[in-house]
N, C-alpha and C. Protein backbone atom coordinates (compact mmCIF):
# COMPACT_ATOMS: atom_id res chain seq x y z
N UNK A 1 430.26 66.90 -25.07
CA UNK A 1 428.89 67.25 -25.29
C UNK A 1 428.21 66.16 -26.11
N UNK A 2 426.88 65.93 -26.22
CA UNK A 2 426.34 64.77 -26.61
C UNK A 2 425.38 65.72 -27.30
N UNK A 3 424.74 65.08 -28.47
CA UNK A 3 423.44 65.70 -29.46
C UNK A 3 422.84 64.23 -29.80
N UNK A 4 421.48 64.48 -29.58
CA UNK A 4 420.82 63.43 -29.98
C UNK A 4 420.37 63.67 -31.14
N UNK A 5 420.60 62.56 -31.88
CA UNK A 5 420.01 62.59 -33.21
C UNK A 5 419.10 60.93 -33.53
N UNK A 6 418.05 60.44 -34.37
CA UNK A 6 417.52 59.65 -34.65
C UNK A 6 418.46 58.79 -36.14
N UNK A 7 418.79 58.32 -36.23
CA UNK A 7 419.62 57.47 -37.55
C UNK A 7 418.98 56.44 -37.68
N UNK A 8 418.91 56.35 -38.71
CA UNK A 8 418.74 55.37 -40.03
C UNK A 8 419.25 54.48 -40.60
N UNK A 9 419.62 53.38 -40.66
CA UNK A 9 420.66 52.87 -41.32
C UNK A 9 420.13 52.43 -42.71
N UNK A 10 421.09 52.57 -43.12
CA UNK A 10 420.78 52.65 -45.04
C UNK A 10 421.90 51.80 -45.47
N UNK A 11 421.57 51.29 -46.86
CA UNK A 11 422.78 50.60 -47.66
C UNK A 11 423.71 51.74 -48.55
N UNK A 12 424.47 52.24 -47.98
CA UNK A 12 425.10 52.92 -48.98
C UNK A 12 426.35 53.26 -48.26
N UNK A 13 427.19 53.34 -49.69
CA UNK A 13 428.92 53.10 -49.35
C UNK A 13 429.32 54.26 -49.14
N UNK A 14 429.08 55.48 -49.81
CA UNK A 14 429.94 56.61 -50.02
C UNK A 14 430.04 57.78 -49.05
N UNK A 15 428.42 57.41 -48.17
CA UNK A 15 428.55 58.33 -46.95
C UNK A 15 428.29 57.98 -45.48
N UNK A 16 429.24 58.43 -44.38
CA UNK A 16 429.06 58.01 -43.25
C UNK A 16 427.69 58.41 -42.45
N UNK A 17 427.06 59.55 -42.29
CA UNK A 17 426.25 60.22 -41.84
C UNK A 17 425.74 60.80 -42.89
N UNK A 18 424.08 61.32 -43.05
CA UNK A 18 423.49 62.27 -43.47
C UNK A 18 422.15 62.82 -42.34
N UNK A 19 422.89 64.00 -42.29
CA UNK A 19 422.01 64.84 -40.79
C UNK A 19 421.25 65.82 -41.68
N UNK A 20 420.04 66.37 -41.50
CA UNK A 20 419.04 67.12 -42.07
C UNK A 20 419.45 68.44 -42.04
N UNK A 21 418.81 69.41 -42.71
CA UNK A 21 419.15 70.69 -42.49
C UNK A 21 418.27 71.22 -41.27
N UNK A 22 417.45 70.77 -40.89
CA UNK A 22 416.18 70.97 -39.46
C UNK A 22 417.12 71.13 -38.51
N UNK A 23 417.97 69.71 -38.41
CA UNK A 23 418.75 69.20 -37.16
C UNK A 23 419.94 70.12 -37.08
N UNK A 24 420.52 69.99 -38.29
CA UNK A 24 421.91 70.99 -38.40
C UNK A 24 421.30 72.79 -37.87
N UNK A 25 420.18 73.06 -37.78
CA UNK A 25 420.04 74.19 -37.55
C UNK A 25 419.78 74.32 -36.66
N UNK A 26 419.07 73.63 -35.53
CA UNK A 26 418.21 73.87 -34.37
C UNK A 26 419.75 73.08 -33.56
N UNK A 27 421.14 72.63 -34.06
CA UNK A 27 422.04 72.76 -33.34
C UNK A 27 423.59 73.51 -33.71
N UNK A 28 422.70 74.59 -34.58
CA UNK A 28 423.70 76.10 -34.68
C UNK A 28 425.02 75.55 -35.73
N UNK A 29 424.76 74.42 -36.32
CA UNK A 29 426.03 74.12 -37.18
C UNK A 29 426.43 75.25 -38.29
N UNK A 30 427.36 75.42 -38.46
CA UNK A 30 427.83 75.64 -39.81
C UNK A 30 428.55 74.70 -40.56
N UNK A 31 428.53 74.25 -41.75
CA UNK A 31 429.29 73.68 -42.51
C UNK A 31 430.05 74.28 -43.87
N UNK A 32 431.16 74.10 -43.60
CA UNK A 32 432.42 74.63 -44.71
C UNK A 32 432.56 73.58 -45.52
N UNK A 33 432.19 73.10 -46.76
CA UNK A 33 432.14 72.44 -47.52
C UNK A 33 433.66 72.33 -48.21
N UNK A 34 434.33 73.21 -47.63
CA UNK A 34 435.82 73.54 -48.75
C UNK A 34 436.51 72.67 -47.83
N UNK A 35 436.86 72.69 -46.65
CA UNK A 35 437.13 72.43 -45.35
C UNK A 35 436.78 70.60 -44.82
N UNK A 36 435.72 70.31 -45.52
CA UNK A 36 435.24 69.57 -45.08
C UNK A 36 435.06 69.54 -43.29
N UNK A 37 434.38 70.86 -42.71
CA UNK A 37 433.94 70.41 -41.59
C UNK A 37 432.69 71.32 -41.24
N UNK A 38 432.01 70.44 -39.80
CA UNK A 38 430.68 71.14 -39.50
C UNK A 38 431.25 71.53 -38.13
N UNK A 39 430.81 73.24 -37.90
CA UNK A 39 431.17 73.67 -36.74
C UNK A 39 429.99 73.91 -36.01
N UNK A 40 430.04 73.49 -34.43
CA UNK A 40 428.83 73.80 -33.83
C UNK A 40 428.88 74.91 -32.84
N UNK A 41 427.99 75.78 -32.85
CA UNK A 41 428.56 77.42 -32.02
C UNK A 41 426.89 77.27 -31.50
N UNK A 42 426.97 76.54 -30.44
CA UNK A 42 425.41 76.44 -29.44
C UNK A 42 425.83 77.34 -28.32
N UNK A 43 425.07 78.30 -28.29
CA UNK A 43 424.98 78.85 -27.18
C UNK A 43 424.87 78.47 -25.76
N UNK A 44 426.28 79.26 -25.17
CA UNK A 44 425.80 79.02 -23.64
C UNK A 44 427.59 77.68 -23.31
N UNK A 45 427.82 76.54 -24.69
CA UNK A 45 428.82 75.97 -24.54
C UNK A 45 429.55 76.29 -25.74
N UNK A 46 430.75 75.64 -24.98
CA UNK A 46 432.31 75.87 -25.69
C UNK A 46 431.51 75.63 -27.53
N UNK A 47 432.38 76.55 -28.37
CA UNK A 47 432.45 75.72 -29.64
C UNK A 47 433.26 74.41 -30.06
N UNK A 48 432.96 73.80 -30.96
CA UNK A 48 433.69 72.09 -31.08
C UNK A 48 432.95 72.04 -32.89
N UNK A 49 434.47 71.27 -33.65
CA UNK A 49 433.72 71.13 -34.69
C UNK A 49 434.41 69.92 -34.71
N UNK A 50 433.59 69.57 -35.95
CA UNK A 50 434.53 67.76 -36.73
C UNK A 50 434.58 68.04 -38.07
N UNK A 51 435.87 67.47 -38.32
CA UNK A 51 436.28 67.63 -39.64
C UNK A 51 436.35 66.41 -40.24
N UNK A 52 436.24 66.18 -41.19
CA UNK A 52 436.36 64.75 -42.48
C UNK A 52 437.79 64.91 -43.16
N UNK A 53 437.97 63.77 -43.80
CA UNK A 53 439.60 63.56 -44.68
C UNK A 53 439.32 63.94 -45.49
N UNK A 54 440.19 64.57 -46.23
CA UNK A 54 440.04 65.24 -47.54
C UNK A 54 441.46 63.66 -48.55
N UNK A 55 440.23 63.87 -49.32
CA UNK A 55 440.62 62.65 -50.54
C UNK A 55 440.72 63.59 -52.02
N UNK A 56 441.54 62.69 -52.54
CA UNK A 56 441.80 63.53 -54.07
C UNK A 56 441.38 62.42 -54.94
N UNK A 57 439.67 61.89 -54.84
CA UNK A 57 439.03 60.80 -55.50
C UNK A 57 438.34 61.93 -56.79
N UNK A 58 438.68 61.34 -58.06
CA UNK A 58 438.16 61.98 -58.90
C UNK A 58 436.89 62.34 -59.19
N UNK A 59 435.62 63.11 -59.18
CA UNK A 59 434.42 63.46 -58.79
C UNK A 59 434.05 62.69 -59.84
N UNK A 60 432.35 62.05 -59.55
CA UNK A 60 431.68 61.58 -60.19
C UNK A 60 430.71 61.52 -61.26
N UNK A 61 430.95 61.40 -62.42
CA UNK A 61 430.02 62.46 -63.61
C UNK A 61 428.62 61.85 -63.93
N UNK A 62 427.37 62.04 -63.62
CA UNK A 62 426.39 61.61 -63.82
C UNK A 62 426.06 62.36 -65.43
N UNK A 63 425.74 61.61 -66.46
CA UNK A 63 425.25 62.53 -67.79
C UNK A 63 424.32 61.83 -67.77
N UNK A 64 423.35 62.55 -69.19
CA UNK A 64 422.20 62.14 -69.44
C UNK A 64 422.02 62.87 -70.84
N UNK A 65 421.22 62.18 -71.42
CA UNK A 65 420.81 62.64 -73.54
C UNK A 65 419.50 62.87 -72.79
């Protein structure tokens, strides 16, 4: 199955894709954040999801005074 989407290319290291919440909705995604994956349940075809690697990179602490 194919989804069209419009991309952007940007300078930045840490993420492969960033898809909107508009787009993610009007193509039935869910995303499991624990899981790291987005499942797509479009009516009418098969379900299909993609999943990401799960890394044990220590999270990033932004502070501020």
């Amino acid at each position: 199955m194919k989804l069209l989407v419009n991309l952007v290319v940007m300078n930045m290291h840490d993420f492969d894709v960033i898809l909107g919440m508009d787009w993610l909705a009007s193509h039935h995604a869910l995303v499991d954040f624990h899981d790291k994956m987005v499942k797509f349940q479009i009516p009418g075809t098969p379900e299909f999801s993609f999943r990401g690697t799960k890394t044990n990179t220590p999270p990033r602490v932004i502070s501020a005074l």
